[in-house]
PDB file of N, CA and C in Angstrom:
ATOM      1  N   UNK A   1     127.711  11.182 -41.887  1.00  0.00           N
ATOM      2  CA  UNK A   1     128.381   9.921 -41.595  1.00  0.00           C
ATOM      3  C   UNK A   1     129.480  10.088 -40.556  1.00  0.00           C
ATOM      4  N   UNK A   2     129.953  11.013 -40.753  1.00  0.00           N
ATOM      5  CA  UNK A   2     131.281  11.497 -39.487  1.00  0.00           C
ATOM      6  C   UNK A   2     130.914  11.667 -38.464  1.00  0.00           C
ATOM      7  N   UNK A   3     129.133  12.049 -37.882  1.00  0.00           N
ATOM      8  CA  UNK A   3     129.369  12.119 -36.577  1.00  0.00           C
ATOM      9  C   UNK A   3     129.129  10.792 -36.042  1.00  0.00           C
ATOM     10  N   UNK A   4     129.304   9.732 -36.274  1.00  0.00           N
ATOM     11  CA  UNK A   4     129.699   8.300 -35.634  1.00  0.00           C
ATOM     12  C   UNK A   4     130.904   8.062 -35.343  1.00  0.00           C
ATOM     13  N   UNK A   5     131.965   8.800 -35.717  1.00  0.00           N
ATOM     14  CA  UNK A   5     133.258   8.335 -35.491  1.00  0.00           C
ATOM     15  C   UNK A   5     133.517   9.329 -33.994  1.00  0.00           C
ATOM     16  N   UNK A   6     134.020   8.593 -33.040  1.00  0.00           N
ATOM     17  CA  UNK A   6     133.928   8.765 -32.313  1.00  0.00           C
ATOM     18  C   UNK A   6     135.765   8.896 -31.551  1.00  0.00           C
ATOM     19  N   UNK A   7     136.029   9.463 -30.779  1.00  0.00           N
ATOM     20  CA  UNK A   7     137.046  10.102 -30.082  1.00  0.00           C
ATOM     21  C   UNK A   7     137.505   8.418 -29.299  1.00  0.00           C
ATOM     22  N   UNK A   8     138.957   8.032 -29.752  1.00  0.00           N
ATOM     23  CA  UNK A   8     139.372   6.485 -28.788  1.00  0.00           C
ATOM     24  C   UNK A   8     140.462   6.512 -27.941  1.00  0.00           C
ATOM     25  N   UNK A   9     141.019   7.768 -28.139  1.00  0.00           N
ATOM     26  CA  UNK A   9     142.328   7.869 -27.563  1.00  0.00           C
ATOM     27  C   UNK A   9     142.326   8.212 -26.034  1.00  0.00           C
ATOM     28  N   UNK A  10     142.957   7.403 -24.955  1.00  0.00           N
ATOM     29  CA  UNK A  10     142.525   8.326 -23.541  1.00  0.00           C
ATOM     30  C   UNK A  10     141.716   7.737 -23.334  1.00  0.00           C
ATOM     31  N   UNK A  11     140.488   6.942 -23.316  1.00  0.00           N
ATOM     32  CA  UNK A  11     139.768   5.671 -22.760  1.00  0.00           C
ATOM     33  C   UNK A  11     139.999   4.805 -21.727  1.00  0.00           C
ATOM     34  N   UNK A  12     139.486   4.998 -20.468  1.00  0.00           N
ATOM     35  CA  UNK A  12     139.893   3.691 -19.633  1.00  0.00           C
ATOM     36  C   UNK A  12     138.278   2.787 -19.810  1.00  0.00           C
ATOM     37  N   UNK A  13     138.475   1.400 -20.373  1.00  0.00           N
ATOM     38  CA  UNK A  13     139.178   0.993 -21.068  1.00  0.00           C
ATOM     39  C   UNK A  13     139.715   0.927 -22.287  1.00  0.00           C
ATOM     40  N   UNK A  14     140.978   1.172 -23.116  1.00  0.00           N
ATOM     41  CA  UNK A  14     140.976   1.427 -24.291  1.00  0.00           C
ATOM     42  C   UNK A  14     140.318   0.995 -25.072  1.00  0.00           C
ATOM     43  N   UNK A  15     140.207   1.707 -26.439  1.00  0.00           N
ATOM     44  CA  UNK A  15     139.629   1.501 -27.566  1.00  0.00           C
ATOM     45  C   UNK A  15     139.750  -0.457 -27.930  1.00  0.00           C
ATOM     46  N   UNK A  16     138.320  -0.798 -28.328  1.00  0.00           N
ATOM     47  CA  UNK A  16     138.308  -2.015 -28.580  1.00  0.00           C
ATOM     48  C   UNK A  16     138.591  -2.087 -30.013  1.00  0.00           C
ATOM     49  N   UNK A  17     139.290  -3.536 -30.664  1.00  0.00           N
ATOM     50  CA  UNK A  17     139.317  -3.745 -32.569  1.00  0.00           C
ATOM     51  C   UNK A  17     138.080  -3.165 -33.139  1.00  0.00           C
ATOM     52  N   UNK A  18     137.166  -3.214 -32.418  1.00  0.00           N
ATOM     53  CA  UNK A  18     135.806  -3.757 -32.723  1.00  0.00           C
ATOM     54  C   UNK A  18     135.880  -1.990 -33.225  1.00  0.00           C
ATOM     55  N   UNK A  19     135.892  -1.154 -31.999  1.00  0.00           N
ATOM     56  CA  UNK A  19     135.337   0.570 -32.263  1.00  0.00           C
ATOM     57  C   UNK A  19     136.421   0.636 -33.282  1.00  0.00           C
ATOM     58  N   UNK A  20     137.577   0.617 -33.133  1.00  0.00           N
ATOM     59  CA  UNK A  20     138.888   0.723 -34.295  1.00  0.00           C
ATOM     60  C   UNK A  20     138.095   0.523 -35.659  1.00  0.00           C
ATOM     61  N   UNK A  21     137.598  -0.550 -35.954  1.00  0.00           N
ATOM     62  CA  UNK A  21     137.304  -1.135 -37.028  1.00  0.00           C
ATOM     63  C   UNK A  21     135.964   0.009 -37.721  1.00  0.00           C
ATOM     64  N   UNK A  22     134.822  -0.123 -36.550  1.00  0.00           N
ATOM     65  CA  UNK A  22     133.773   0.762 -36.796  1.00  0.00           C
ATOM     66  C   UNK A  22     134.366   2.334 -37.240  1.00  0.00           C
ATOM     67  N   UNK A  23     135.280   2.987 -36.377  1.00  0.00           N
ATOM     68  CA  UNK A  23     135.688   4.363 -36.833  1.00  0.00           C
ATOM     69  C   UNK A  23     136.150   4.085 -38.449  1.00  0.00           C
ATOM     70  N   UNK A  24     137.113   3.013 -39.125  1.00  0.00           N
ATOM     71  CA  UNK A  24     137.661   3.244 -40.231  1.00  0.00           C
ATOM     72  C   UNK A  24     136.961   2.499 -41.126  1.00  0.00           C
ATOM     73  N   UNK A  25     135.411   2.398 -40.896  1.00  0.00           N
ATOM     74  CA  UNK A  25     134.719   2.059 -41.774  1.00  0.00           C
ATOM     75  C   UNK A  25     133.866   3.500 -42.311  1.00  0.00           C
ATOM     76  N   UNK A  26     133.656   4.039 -41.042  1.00  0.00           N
ATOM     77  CA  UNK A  26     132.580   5.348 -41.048  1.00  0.00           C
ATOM     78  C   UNK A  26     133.851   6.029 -41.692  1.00  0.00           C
ATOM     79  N   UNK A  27     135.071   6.209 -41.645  1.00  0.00           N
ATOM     80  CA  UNK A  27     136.044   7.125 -42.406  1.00  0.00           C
ATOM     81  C   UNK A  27     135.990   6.916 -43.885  1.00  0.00           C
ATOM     82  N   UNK A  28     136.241   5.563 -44.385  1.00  0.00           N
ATOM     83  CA  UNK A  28     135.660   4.902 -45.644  1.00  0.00           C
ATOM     84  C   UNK A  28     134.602   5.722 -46.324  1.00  0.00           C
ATOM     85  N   UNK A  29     133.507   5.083 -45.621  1.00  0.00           N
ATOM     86  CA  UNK A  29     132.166   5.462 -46.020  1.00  0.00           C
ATOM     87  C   UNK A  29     132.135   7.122 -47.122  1.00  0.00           C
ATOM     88  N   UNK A  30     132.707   8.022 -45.847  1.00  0.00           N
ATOM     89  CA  UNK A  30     132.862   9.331 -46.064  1.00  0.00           C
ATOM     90  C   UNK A  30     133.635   9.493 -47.095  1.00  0.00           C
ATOM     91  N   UNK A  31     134.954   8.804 -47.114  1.00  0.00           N
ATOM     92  CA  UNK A  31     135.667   9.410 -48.004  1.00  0.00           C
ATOM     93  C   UNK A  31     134.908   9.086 -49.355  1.00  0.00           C
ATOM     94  N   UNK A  32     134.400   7.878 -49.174  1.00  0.00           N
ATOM     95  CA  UNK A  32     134.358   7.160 -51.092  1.00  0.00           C
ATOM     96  C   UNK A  32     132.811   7.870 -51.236  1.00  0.00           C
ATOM     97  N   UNK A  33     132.199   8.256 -50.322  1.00  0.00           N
ATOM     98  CA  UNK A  33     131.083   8.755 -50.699  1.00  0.00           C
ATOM     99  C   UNK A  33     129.537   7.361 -50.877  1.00  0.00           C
ATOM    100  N   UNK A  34     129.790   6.645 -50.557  1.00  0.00           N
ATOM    101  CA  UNK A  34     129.300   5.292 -50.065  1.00  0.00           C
ATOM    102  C   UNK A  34     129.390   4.591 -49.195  1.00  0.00           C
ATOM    103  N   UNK A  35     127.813   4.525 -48.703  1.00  0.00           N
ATOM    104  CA  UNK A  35     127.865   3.406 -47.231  1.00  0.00           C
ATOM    105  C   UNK A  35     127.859   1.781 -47.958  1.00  0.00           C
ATOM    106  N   UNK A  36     127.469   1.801 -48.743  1.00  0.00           N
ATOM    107  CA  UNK A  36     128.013   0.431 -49.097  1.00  0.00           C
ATOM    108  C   UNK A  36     128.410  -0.147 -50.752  1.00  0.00           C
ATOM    109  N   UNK A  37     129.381  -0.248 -50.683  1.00  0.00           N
ATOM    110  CA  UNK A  37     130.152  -0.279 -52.068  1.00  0.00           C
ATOM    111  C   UNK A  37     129.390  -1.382 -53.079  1.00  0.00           C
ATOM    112  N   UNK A  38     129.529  -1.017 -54.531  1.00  0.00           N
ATOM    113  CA  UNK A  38     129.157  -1.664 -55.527  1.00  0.00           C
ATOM    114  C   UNK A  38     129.890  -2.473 -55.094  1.00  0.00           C
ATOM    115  N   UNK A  39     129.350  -4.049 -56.192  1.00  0.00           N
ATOM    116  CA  UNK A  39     130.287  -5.175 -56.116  1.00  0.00           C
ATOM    117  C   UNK A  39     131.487  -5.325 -56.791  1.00  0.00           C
ATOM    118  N   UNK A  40     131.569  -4.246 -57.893  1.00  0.00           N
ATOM    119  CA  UNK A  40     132.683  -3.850 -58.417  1.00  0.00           C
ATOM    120  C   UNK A  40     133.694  -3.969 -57.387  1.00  0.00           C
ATOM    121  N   UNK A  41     133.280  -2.758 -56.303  1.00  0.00           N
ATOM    122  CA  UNK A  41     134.185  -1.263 -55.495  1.00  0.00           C
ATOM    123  C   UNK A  41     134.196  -2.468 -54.345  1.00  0.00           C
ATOM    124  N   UNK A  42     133.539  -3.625 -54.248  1.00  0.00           N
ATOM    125  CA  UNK A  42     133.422  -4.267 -52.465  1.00  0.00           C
ATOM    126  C   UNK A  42     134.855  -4.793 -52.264  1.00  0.00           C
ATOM    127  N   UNK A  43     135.831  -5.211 -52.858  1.00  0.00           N
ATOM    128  CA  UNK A  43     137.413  -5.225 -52.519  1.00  0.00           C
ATOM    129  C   UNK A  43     138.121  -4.598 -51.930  1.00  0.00           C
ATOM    130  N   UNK A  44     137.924  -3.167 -53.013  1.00  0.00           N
ATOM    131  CA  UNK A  44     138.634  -2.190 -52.704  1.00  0.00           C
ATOM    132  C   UNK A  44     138.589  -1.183 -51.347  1.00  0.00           C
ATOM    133  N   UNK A  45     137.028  -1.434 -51.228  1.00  0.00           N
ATOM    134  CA  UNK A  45     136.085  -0.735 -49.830  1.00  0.00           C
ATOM    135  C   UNK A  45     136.698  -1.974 -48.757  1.00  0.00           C
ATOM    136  N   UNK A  46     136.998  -2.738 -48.547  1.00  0.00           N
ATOM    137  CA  UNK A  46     137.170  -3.656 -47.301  1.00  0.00           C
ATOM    138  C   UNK A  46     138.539  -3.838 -47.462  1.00  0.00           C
ATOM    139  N   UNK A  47     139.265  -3.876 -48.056  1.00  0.00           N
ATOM    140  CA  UNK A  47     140.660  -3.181 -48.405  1.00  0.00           C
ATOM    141  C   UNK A  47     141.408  -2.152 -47.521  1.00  0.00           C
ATOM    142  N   UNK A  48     140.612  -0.891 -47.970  1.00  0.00           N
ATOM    143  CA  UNK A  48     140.911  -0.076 -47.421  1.00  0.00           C
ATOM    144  C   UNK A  48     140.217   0.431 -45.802  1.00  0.00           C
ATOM    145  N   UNK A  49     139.122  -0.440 -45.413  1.00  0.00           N
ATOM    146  CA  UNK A  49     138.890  -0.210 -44.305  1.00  0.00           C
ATOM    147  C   UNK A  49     139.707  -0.842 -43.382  1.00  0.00           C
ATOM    148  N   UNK A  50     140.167  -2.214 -43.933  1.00  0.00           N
ATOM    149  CA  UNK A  50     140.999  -2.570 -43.178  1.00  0.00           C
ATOM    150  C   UNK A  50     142.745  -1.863 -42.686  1.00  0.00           C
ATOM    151  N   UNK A  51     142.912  -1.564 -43.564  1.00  0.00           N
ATOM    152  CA  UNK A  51     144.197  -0.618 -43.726  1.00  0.00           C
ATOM    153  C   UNK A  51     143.953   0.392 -43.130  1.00  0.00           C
ATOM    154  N   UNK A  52     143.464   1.232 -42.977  1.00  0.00           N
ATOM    155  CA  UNK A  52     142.914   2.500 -42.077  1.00  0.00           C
ATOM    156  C   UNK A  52     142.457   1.806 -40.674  1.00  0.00           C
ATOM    157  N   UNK A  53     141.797   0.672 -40.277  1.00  0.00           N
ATOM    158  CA  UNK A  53     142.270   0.278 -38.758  1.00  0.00           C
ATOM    159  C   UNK A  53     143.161  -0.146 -38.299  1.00  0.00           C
ATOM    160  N   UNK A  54     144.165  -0.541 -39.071  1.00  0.00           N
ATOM    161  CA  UNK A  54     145.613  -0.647 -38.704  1.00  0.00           C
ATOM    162  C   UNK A  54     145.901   0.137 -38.419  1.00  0.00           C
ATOM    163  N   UNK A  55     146.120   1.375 -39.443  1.00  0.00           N
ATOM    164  CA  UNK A  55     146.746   2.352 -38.813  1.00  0.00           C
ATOM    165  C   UNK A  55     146.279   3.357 -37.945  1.00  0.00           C
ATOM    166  N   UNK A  56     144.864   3.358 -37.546  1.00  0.00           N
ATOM    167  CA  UNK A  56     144.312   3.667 -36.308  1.00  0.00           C
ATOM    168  C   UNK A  56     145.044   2.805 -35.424  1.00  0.00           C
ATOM    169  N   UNK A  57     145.097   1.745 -35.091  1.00  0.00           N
ATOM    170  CA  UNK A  57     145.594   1.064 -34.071  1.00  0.00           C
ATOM    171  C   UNK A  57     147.051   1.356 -33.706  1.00  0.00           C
ATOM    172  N   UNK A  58     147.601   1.320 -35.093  1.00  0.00           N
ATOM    173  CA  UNK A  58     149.036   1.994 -34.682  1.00  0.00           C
ATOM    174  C   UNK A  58     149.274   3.532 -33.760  1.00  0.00           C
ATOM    175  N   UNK A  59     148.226   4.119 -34.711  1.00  0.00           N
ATOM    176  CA  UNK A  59     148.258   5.461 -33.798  1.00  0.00           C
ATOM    177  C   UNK A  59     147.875   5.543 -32.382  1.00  0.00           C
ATOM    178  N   UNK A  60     146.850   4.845 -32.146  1.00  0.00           N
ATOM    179  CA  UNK A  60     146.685   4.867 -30.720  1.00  0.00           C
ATOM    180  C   UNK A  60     147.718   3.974 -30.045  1.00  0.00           C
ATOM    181  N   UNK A  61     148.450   2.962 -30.543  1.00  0.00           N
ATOM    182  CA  UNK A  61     149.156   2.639 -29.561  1.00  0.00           C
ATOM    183  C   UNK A  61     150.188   3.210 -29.369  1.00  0.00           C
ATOM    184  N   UNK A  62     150.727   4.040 -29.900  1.00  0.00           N
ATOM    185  CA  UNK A  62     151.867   4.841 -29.819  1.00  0.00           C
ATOM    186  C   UNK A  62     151.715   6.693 -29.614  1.00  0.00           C
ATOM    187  N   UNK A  63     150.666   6.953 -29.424  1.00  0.00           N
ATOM    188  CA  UNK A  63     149.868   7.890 -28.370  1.00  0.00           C
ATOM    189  C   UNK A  63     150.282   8.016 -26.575  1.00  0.00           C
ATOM    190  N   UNK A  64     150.812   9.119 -26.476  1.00  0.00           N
ATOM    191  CA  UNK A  64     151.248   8.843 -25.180  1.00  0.00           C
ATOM    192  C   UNK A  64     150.384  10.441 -24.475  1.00  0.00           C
ATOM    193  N   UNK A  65     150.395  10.591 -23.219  1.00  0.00           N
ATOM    194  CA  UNK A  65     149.615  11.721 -22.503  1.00  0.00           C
ATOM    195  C   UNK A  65     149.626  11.613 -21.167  1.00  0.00           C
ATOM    196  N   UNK A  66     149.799  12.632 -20.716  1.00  0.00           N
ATOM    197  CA  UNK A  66     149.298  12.826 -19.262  1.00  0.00           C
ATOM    198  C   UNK A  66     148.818  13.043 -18.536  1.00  0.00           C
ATOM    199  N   UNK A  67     147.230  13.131 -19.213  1.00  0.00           N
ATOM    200  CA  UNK A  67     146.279  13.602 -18.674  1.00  0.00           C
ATOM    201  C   UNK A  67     145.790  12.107 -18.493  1.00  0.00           C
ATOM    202  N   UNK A  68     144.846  12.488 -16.802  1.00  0.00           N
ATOM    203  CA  UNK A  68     143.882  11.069 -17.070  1.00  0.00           C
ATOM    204  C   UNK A  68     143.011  10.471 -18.000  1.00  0.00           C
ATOM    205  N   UNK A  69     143.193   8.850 -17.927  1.00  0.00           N
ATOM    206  CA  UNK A  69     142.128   8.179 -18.331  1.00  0.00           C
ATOM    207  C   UNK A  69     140.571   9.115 -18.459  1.00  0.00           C
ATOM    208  N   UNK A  70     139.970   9.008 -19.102  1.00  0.00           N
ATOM    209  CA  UNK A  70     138.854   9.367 -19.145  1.00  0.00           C
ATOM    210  C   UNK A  70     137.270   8.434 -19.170  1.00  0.00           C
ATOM    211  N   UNK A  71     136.561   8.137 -18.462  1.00  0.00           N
ATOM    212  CA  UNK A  71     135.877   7.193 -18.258  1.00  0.00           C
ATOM    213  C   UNK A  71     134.950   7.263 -19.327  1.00  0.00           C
ATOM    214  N   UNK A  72     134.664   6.035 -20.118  1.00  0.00           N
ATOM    215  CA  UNK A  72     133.786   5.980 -21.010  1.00  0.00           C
ATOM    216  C   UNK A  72     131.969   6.233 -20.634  1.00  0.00           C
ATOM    217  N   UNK A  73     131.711   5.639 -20.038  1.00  0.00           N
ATOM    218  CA  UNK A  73     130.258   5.820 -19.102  1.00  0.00           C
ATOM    219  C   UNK A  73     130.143   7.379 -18.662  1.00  0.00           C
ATOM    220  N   UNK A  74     131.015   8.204 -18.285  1.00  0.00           N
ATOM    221  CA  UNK A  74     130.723   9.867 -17.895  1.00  0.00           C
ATOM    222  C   UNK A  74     130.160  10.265 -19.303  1.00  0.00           C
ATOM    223  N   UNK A  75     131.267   9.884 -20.107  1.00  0.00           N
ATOM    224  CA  UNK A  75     131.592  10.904 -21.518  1.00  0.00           C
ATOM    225  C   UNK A  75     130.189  10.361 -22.401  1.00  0.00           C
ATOM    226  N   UNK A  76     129.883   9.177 -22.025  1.00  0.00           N
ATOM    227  CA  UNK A  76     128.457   8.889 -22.802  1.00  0.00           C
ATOM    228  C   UNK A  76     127.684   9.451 -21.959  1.00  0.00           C
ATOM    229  N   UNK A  77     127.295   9.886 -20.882  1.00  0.00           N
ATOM    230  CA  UNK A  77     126.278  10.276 -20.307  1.00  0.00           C
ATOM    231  C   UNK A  77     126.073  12.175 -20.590  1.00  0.00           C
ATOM    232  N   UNK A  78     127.640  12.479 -20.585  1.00  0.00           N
ATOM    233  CA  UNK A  78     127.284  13.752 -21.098  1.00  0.00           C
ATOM    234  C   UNK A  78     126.796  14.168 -22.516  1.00  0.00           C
ATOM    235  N   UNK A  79     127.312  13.140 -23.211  1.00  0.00           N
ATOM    236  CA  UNK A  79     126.909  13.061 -24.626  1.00  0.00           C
ATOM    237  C   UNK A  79     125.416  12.849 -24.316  1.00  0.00           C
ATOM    238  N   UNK A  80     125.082  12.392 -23.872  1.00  0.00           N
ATOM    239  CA  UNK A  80     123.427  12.179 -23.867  1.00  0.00           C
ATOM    240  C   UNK A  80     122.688  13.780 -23.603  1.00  0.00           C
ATOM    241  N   UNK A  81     123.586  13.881 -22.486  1.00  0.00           N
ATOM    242  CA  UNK A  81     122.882  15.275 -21.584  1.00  0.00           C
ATOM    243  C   UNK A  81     122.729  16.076 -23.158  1.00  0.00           C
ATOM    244  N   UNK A  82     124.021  16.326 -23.712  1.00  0.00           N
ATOM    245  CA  UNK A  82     124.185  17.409 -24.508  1.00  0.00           C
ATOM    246  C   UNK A  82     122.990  17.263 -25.880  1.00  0.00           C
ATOM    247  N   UNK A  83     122.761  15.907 -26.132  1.00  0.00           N
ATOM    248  CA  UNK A  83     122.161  15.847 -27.247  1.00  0.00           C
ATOM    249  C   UNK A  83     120.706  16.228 -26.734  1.00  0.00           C
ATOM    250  N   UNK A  84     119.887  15.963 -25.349  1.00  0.00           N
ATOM    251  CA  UNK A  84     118.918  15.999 -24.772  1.00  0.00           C
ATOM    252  C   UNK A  84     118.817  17.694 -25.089  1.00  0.00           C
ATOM    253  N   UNK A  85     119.567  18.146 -24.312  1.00  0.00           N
ATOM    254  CA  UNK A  85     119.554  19.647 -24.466  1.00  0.00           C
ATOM    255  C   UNK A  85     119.121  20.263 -26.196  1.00  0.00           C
ATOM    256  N   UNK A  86     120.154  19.778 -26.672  1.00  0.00           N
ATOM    257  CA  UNK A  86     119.715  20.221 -28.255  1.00  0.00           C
ATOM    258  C   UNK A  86     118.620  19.666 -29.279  1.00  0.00           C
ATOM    259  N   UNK A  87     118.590  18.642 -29.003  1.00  0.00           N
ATOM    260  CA  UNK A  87     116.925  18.328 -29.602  1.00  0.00           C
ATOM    261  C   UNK A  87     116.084  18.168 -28.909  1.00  0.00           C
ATOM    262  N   UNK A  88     116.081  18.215 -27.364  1.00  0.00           N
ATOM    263  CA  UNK A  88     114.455  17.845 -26.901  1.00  0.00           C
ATOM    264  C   UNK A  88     113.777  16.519 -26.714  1.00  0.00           C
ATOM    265  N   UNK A  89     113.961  15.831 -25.687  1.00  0.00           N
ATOM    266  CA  UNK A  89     113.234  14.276 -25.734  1.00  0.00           C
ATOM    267  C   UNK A  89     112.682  14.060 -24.407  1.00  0.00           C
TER     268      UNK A  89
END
């Protein structure tokens, strides 16, 4: 489940709510050990996903660096290269 969560910090353009939201759901997931919560647990699971993209958001906005932006379109294309390489397609 973790390798979906994906690296947001340093992005030109930054991280959208949307990926924010997706990373601290896939963090969820992992921690509780469920991709999708009983109806009991469905509160507590959207609860806490929400609370964990807050404070993703907090963290990245208060993230500072001096290295460049990093272009999203390279870093997916090498991601491609790399996965091509290791499984074969």
């Amino acid at each position: 489940m973790c390798r979906n969560i994906r690296q947001l910090h340093n992005f030109a353009p930054p991280a959208t709510s949307e990926e924010v939201q997706a990373a601290a759901l896939q963090y969820v997931r992992k921690v509780s050990g469920a991709t999708k919560p009983s109806r009991a647990n469905e509160e507590a699971f959207a609860h806490a996903v929400e609370e964990i993209a807050q404070a993703t958001q907090r963290l990245l906005d208060a993230l500072v660096t001096t290295a460049p932006s990093r272009d999203r379109d390279v870093e997916a294309a090498k991601a491609r290269e790399r996965a091509r390489l290791r499984y074969g397609s």
